[in-house]
Protein backbone atom coordinates (compact mmCIF):
# COMPACT_ATOMS: atom_id res chain seq x y z
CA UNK A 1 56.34 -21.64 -36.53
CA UNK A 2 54.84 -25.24 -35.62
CA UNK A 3 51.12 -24.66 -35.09
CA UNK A 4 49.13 -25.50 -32.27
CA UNK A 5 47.92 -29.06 -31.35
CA UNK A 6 44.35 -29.40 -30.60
CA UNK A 7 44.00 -31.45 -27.88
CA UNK A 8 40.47 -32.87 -27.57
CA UNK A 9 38.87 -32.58 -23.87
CA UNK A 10 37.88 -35.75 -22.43
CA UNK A 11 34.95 -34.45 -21.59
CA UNK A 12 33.74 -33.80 -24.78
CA UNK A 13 33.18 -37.35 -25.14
CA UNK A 14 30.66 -38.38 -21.97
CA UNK A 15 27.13 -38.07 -23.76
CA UNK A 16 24.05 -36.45 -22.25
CA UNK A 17 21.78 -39.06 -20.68
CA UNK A 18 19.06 -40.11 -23.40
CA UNK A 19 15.71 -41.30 -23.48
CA UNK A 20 15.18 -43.53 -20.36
CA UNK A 21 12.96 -45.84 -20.73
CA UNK A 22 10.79 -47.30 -18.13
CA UNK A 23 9.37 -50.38 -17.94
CA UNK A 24 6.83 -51.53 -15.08
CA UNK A 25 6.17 -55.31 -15.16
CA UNK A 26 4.56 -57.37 -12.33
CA UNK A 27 4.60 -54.55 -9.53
CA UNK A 28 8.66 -53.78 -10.46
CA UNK A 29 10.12 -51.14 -12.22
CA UNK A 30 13.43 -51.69 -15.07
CA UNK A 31 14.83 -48.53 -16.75
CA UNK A 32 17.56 -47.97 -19.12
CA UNK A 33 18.97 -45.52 -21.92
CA UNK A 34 17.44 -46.20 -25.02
CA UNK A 35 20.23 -43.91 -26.91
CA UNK A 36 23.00 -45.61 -25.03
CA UNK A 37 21.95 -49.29 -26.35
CA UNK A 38 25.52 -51.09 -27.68
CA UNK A 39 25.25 -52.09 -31.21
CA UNK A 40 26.28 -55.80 -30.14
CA UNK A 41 22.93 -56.02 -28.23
CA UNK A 42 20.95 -55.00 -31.43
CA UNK A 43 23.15 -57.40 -32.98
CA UNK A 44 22.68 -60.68 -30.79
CA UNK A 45 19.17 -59.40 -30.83
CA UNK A 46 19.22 -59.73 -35.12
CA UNK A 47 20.77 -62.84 -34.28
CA UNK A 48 17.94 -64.30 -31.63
CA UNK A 49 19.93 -64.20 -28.87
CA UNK A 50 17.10 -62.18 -26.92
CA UNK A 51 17.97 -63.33 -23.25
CA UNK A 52 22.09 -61.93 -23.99
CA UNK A 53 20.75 -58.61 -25.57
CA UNK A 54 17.95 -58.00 -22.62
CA UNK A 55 21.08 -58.63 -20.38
CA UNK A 56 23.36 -56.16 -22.00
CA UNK A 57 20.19 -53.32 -22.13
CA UNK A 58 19.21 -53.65 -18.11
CA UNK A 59 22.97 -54.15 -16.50
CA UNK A 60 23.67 -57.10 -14.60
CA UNK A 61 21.94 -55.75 -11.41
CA UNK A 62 18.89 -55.65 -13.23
CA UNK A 63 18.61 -58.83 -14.83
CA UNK A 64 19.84 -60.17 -11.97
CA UNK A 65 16.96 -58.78 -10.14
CA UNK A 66 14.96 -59.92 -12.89
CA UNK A 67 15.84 -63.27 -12.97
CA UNK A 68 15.10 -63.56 -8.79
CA UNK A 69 11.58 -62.37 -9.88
CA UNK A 70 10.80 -64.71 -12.49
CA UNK A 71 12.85 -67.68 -12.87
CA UNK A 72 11.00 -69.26 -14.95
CA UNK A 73 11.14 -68.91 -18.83
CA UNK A 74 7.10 -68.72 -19.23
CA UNK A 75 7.49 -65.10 -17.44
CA UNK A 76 10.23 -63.90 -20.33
CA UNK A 77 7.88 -63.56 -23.20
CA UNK A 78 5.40 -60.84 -21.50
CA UNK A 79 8.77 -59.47 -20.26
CA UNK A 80 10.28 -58.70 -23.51
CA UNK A 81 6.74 -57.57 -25.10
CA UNK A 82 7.02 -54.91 -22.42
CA UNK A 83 10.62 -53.72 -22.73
CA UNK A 84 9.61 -53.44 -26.48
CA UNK A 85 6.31 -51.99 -26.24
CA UNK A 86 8.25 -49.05 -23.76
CA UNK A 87 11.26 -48.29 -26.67
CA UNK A 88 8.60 -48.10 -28.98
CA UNK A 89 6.84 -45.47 -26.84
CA UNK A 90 9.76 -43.78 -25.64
CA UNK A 91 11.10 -43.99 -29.25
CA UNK A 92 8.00 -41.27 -30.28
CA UNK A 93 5.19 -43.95 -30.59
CA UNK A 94 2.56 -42.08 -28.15
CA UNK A 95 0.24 -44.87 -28.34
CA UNK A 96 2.25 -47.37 -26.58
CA UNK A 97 2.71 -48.17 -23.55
CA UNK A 98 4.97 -49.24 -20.65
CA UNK A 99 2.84 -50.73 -18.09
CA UNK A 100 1.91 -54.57 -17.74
């Protein structure tokens, strides 16, 4: 007697939502899933491609956004020190924090 196929249920495979980060810099407010960060944006991170990995992390809308706030490339360094500063926090590092 052939035995049964298990047939996996697609929704088995949608993860829970994980720790959202949020990150308030200059008055607006950027979010995203810390546990749902790609590999290939820690990757062109490793690599010092910063601006492509901060693009991947926030969605289009919201470097998009970003990039209408601040075009200018002296704004991008206290950006990233804050989108770091909130994984770290939001990561289990109690002393950091989100706001700038």
């Amino acid at each position: 007697m052939p035995r049964p196929v298990s047939v996996p249920d697609p929704a088995d495979d949608v993860a829970p939502p994980g720790r959202i980060v949020t990150v308030d810099y200059e008055g607006h407010t950027y979010t995203y899933d810390l546990d749902g960060i790609e590999l290939e944006a820690l990757e062109d991170w490793d690599d010092g491609k910063h601006i492509r990995a901060v693009r991947s992390i926030l969605g289009a809308e919201q470097w998009a956004a970003y990039k209408q706030r601040h075009p200018k490339y002296v704004a991008l360094d206290g950006f990233l020190a804050a989108l770091l500063k909130a994984a770290t926090a939001s990561a289990g590092n109690p002393s950091a924090s989100s706001a700038s």
